[in-house]
C-alpha atoms as a PDB file:
ATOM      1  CA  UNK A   1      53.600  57.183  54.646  1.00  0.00           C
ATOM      2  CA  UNK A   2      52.466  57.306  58.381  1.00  0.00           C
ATOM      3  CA  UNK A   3      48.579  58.039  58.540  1.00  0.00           C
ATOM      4  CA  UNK A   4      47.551  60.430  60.872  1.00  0.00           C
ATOM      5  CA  UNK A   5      45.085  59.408  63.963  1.00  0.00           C
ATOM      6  CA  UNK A   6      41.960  59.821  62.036  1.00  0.00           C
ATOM      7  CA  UNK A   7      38.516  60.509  63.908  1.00  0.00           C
ATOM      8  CA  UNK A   8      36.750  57.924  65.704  1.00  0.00           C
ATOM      9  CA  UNK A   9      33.461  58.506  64.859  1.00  0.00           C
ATOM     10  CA  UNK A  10      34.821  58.085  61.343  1.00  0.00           C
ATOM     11  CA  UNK A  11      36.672  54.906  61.636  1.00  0.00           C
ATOM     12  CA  UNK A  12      33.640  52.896  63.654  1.00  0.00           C
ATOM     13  CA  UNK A  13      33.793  49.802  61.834  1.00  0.00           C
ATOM     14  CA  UNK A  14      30.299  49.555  59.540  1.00  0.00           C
ATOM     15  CA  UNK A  15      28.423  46.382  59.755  1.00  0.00           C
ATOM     16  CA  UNK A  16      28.514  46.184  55.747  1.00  0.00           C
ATOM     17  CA  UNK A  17      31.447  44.480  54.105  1.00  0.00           C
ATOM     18  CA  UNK A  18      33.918  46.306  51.781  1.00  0.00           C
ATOM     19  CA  UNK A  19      32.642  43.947  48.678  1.00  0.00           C
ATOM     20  CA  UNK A  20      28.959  45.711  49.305  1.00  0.00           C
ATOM     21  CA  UNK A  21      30.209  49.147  49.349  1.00  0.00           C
ATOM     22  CA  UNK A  22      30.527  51.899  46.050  1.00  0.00           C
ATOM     23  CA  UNK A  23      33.355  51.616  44.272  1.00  0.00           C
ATOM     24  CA  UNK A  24      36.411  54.128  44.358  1.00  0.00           C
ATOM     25  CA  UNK A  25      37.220  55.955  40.870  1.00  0.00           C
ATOM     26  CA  UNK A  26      41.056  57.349  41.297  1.00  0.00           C
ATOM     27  CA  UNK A  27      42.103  59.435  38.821  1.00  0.00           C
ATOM     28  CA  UNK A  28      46.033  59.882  37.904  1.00  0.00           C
ATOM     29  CA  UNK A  29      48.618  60.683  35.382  1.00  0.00           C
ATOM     30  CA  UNK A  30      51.841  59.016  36.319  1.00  0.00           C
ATOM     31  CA  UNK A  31      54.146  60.875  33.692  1.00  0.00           C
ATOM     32  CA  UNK A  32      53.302  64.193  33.852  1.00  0.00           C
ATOM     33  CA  UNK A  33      51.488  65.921  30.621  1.00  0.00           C
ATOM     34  CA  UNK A  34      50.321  69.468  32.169  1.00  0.00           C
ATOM     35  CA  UNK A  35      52.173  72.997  32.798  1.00  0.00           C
ATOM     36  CA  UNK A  36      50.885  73.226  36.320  1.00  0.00           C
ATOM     37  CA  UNK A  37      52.641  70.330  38.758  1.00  0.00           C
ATOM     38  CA  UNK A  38      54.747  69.729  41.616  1.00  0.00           C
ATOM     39  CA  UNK A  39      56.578  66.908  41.731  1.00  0.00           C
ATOM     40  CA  UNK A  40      57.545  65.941  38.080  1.00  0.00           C
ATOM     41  CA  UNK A  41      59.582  63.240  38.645  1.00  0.00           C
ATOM     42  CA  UNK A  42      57.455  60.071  37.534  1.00  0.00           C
ATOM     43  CA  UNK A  43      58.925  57.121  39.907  1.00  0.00           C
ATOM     44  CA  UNK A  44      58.263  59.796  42.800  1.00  0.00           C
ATOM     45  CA  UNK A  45      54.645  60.055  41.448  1.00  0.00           C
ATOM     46  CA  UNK A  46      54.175  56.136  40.235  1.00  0.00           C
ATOM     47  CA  UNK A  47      55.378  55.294  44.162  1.00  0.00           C
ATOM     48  CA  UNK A  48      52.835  57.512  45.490  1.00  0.00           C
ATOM     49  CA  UNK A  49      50.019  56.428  43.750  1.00  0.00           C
ATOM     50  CA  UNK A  50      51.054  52.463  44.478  1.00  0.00           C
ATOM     51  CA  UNK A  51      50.734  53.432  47.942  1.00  0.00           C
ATOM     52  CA  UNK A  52      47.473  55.525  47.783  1.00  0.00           C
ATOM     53  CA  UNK A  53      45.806  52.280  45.694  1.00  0.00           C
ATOM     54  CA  UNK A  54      47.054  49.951  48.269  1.00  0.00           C
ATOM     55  CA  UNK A  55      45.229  51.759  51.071  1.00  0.00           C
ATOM     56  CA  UNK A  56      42.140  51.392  49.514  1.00  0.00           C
ATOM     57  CA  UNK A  57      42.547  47.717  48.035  1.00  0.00           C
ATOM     58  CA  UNK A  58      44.391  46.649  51.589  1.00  0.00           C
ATOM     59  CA  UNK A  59      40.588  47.311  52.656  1.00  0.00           C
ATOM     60  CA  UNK A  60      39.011  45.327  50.389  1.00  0.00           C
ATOM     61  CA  UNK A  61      37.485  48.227  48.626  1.00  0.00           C
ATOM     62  CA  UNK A  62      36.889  47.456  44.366  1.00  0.00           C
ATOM     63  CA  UNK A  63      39.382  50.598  43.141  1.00  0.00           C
ATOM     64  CA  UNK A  64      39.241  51.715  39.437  1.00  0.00           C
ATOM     65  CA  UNK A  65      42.340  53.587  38.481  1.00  0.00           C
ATOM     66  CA  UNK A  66      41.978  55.602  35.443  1.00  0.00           C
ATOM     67  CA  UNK A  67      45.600  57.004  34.104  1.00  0.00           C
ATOM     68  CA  UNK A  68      46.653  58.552  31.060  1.00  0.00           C
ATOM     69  CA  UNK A  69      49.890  58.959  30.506  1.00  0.00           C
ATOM     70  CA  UNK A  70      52.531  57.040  28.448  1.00  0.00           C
ATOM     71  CA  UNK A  71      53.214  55.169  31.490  1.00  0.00           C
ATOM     72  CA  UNK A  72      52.779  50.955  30.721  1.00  0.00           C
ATOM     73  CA  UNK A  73      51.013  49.663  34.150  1.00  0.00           C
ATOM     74  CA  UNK A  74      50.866  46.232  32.333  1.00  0.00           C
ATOM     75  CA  UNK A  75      54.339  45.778  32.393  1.00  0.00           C
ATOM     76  CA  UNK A  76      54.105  46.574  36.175  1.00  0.00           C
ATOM     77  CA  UNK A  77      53.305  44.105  38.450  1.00  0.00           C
ATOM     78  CA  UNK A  78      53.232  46.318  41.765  1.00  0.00           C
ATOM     79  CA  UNK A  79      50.050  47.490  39.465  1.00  0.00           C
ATOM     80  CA  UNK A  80      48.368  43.936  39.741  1.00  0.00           C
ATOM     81  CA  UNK A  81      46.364  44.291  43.141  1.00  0.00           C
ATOM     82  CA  UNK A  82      43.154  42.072  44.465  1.00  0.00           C
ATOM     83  CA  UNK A  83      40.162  44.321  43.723  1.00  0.00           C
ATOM     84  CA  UNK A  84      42.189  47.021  41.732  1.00  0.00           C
ATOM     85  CA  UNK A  85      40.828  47.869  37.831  1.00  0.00           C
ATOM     86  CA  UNK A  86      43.390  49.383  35.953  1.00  0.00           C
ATOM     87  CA  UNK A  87      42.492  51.849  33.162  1.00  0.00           C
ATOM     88  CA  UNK A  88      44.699  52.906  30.360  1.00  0.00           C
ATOM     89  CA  UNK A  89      43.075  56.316  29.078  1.00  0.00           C
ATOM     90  CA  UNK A  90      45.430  57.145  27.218  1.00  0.00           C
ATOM     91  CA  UNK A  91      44.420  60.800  25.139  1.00  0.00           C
ATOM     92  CA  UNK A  92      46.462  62.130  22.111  1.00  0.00           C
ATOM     93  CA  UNK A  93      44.971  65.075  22.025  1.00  0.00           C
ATOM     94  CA  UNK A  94      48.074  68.028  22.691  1.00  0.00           C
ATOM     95  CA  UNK A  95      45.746  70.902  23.796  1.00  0.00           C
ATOM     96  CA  UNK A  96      45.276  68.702  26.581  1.00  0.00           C
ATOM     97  CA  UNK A  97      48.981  70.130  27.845  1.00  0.00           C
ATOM     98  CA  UNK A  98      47.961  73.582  27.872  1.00  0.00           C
ATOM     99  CA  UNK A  99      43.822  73.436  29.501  1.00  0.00           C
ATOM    100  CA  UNK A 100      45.270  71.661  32.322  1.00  0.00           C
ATOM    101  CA  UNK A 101      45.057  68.830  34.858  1.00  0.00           C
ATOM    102  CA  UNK A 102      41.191  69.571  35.648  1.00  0.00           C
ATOM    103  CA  UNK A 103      40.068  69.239  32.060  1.00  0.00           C
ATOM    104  CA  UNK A 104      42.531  66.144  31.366  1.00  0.00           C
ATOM    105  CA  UNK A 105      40.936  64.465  34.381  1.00  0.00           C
ATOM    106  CA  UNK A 106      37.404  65.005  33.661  1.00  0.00           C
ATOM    107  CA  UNK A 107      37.959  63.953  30.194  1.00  0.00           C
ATOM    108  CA  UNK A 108      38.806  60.754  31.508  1.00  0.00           C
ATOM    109  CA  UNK A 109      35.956  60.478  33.323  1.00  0.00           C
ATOM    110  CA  UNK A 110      33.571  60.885  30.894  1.00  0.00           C
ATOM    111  CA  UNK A 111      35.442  57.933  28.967  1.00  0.00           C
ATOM    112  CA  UNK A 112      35.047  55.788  32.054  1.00  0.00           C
ATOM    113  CA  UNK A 113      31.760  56.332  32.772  1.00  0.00           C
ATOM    114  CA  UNK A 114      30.395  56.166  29.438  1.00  0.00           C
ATOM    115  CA  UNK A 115      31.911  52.287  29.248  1.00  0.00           C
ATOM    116  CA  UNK A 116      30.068  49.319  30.758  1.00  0.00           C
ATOM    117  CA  UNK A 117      32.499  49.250  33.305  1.00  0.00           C
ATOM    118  CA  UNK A 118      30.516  52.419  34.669  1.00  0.00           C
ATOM    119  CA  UNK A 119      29.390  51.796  38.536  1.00  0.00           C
ATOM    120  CA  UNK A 120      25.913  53.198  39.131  1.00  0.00           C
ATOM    121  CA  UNK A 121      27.210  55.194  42.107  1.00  0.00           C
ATOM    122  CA  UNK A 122      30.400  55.848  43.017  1.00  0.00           C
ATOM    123  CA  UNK A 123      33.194  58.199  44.398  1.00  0.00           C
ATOM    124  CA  UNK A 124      35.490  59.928  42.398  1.00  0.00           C
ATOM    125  CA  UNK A 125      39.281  60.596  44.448  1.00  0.00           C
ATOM    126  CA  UNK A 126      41.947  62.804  43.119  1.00  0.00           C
ATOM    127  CA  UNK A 127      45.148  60.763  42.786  1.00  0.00           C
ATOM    128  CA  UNK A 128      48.361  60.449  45.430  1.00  0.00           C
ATOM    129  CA  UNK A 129      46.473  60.843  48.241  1.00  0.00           C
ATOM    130  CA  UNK A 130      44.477  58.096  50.797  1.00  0.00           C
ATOM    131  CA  UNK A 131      41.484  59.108  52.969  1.00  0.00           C
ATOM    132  CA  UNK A 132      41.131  58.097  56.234  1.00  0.00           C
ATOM    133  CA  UNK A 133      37.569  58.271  56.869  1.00  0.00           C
ATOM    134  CA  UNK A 134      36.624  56.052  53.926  1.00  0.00           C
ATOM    135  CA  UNK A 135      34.464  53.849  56.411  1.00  0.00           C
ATOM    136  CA  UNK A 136      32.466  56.524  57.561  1.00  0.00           C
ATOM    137  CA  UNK A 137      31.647  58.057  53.785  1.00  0.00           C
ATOM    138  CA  UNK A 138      30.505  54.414  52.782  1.00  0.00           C
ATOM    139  CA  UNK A 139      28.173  53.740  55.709  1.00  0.00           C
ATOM    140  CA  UNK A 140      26.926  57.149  55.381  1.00  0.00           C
ATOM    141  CA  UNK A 141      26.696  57.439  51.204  1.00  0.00           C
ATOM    142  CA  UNK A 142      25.772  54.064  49.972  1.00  0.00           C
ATOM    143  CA  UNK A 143      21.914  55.311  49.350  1.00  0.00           C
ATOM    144  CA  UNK A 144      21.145  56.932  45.875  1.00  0.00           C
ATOM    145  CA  UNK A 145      19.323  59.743  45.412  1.00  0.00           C
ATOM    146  CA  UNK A 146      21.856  62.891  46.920  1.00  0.00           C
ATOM    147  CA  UNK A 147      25.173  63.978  45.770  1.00  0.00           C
ATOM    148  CA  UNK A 148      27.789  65.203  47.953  1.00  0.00           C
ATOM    149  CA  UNK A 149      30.721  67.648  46.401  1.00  0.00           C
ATOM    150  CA  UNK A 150      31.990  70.367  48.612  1.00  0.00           C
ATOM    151  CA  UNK A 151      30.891  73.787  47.071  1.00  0.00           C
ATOM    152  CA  UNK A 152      32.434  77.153  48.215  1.00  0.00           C
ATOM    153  CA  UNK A 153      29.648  80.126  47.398  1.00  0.00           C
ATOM    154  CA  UNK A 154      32.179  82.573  47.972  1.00  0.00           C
ATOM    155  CA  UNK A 155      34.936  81.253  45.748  1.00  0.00           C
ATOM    156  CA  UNK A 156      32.246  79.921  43.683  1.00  0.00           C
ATOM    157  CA  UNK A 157      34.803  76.917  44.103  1.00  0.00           C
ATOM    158  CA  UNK A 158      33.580  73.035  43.561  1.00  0.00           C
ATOM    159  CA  UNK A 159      36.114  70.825  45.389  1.00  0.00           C
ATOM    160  CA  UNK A 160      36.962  67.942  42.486  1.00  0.00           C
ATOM    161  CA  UNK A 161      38.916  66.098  44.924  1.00  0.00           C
ATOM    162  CA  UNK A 162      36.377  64.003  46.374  1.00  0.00           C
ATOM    163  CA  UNK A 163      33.022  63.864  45.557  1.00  0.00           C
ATOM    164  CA  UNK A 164      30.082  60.968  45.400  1.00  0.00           C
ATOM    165  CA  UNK A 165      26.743  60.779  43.077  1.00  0.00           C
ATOM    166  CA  UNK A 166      24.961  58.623  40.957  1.00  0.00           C
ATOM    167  CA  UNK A 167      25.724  57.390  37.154  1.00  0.00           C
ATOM    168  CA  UNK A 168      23.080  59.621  35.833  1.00  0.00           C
ATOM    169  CA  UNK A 169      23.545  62.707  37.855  1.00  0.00           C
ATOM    170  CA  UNK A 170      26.605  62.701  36.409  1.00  0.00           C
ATOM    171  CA  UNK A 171      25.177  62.147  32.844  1.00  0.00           C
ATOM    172  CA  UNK A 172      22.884  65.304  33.296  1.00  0.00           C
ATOM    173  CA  UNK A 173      24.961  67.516  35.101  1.00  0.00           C
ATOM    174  CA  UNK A 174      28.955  66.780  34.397  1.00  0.00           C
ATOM    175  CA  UNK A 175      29.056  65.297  31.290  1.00  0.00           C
ATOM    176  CA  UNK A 176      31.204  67.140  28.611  1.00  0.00           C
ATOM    177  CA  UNK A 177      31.742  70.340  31.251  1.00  0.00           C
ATOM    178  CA  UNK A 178      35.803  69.261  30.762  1.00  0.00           C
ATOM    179  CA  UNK A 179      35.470  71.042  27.429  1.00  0.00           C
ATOM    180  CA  UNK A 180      35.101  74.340  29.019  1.00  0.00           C
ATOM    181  CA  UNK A 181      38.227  73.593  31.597  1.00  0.00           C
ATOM    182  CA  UNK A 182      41.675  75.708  30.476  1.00  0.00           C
ATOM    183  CA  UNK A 183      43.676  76.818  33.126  1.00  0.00           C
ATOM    184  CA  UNK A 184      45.650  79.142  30.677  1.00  0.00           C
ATOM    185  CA  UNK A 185      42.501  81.110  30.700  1.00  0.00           C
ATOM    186  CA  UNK A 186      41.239  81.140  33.680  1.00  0.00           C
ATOM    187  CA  UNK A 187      38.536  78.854  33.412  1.00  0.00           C
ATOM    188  CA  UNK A 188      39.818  75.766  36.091  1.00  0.00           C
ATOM    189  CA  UNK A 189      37.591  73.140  36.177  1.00  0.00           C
ATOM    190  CA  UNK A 190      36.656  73.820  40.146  1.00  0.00           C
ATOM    191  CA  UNK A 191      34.835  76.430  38.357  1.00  0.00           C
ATOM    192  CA  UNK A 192      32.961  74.675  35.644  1.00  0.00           C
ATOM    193  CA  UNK A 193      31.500  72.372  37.871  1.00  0.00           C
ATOM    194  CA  UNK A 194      30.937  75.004  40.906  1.00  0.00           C
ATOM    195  CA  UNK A 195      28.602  77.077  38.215  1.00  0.00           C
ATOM    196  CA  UNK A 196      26.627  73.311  36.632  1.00  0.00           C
ATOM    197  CA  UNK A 197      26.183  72.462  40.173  1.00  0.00           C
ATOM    198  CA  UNK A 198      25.249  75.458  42.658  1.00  0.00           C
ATOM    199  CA  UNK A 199      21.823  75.825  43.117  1.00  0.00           C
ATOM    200  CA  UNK A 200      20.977  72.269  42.539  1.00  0.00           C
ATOM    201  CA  UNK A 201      18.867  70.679  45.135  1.00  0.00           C
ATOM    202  CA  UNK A 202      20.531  67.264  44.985  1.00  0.00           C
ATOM    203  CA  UNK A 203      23.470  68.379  45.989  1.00  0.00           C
ATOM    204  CA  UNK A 204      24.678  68.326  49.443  1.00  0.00           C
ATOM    205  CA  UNK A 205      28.060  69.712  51.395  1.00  0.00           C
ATOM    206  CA  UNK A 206      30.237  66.748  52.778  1.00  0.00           C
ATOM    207  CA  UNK A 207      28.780  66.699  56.581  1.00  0.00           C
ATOM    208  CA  UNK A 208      32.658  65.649  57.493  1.00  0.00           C
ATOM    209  CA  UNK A 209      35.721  67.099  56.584  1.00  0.00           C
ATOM    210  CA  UNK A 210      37.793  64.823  54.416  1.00  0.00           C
ATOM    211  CA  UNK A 211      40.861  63.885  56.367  1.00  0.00           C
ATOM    212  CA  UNK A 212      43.427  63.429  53.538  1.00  0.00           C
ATOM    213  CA  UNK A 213      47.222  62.167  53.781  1.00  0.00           C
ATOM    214  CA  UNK A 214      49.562  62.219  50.643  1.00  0.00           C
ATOM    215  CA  UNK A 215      50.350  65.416  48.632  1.00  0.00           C
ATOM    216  CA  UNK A 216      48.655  68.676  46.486  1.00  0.00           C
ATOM    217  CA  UNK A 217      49.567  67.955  42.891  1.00  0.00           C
ATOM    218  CA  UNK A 218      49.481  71.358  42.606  1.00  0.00           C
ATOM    219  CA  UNK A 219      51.030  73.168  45.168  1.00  0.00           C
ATOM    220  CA  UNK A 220      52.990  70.116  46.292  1.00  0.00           C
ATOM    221  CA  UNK A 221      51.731  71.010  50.093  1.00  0.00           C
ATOM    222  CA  UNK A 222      51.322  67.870  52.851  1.00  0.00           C
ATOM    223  CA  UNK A 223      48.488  66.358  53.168  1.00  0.00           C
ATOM    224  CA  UNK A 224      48.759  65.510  57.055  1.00  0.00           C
ATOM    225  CA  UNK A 225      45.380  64.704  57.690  1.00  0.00           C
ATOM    226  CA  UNK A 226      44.146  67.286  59.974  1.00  0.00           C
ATOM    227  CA  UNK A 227      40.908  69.410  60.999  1.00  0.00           C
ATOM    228  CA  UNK A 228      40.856  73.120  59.917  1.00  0.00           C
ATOM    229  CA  UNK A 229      38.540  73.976  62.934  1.00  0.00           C
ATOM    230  CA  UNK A 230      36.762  76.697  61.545  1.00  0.00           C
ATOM    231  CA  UNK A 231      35.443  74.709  58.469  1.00  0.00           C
ATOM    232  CA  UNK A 232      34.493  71.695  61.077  1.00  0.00           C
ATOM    233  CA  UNK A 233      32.253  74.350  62.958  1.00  0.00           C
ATOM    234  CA  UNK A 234      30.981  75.445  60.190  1.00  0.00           C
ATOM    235  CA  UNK A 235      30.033  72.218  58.473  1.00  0.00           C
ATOM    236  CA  UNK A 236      28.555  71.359  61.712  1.00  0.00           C
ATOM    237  CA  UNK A 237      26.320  74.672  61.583  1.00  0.00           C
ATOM    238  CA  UNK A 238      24.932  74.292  57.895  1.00  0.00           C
ATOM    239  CA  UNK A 239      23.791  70.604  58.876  1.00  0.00           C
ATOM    240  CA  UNK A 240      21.892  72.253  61.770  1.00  0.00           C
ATOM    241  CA  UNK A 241      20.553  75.215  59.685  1.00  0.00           C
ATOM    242  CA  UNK A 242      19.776  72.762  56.990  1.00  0.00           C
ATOM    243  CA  UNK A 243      17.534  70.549  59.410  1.00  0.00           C
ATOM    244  CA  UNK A 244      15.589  73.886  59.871  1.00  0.00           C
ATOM    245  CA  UNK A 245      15.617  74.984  56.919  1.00  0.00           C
ATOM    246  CA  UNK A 246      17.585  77.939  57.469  1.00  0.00           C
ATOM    247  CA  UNK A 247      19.552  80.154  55.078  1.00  0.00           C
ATOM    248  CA  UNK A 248      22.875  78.552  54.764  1.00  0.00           C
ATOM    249  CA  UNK A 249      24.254  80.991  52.540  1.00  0.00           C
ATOM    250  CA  UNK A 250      25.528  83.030  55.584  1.00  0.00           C
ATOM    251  CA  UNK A 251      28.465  80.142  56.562  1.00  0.00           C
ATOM    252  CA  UNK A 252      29.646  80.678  52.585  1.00  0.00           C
ATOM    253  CA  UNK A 253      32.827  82.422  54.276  1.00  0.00           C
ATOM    254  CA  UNK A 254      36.148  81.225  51.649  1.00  0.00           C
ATOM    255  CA  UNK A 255      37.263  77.730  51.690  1.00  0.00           C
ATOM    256  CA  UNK A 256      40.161  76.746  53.774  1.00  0.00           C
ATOM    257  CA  UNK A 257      43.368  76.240  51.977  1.00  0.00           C
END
């Protein structure tokens, strides 16, 4: 896959090296085991995530890679990368099929992070897809103390995609929410998480866009790495409105899709 030019300010080269920075958490299920996906085909998907881990390891960044599916990543060698942590998480449970990708996913995570393999801070990465600005998100995220998840007032929306906070913010505000997650009902996980986490003081809107490049597991759209310009501006705006503190509640427009 051919990255797209990403934004300079982003990729500035930080004076820290990769082996100081948070780790990446990438979630992924390799053979398929929801109702609602794309691309089906397994070898397509087991391909896309090799090359989505290699961006991140080819960087010296320390990847955990949580999957659960049937899928044997021992037996795989393109699987054994420098600084990659595979995870088997592998879940039995059948209703799983039915509530969906969102509460299959978050289920996983609280597995993870309950181990001691659990990084104290971290950021959490949906799947196929590689992100360009890493660089600038570690220089400008290493510090404890905020969390940073995109949420959409309007759609009372929480974008899972990407998203950074601490061990225990998670503890206290995530943990167990997957059990409310079934996208047969209604009830997607974007909006457990927008209604645990709006309000919350802690928690800040990404000050960039993410600049992704891969694929929606959902909607199987391209992920080309490009600005929506009207979500830029108004990122920019609720920074400035937050230094006053302003009302930002007026920018809540919906999210771009």
């Amino acid at each position: 896959m051919k990255p797209a030019r990403p934004d300079a300010l982003a990729m500035r080269r930080i004076p820290a090296a990769a082996a100081a920075a948070l780790p990446l958490i990438i979630t992924g299920t390799i053979i398929p085991q929801a109702s609602f996906v794309h691309i089906a085909d397994w070898q397509v998907r087991r391909q896309q995530y090799l090359e989505a881990l290699r961006y991140f390891c080819e960087r010296g960044y320390r990847v955990f890679f949580l999957e659960n599916s049937a899928y044997d990543m021992d037996a795989d060698p393109d699987f054994a990368m420098a600084h990659l942590t595979t995870v088997k998480l592998r879940d039995e449970d059948a209703s799983g099929y039915q509530r969906g990708k969102g509460y299959q996913e978050f289920k996983m995570l609280d597995r993870f992070l309950a181990s001691e393999q659990a990084p104290q801070r971290f950021f959490k990465l949906s799947g196929r897809r590689t992100l360009h600005q890493i660089s600038y998100f570690q220089n400008r995220y290493r510090a404890p103390g905020r969390q940073w998840f995109d949420l959409w007032q309007n759609d009372a929306f929480a974008d899972t995609t990407f998203f950074c906070c601490d061990l225990d913010f998670y503890d206290q505000h995530l943990r167990a929410l997957y059990a409310q997650a079934d996208d047969g009902s209604g009830r997607i996980i974007e909006k457990v998480v927008y209604a645990a986490l709006h309000g919350l003081p802690a928690v800040r809107f990404h000050p960039l866009t993410p600049l992704f490049t891969g694929q929606h597991g959902t909607s199987g759209n391209k992920l080309k790495g490009k600005y929506h310009f009207p979500t830029e501006m108004r990122r920019k705006l609720r920074s400035l409105l937050g230094k006053h503190k302003l009302d930002k509640r007026i920018l809540d427009w919906p999210r771009a899709r």
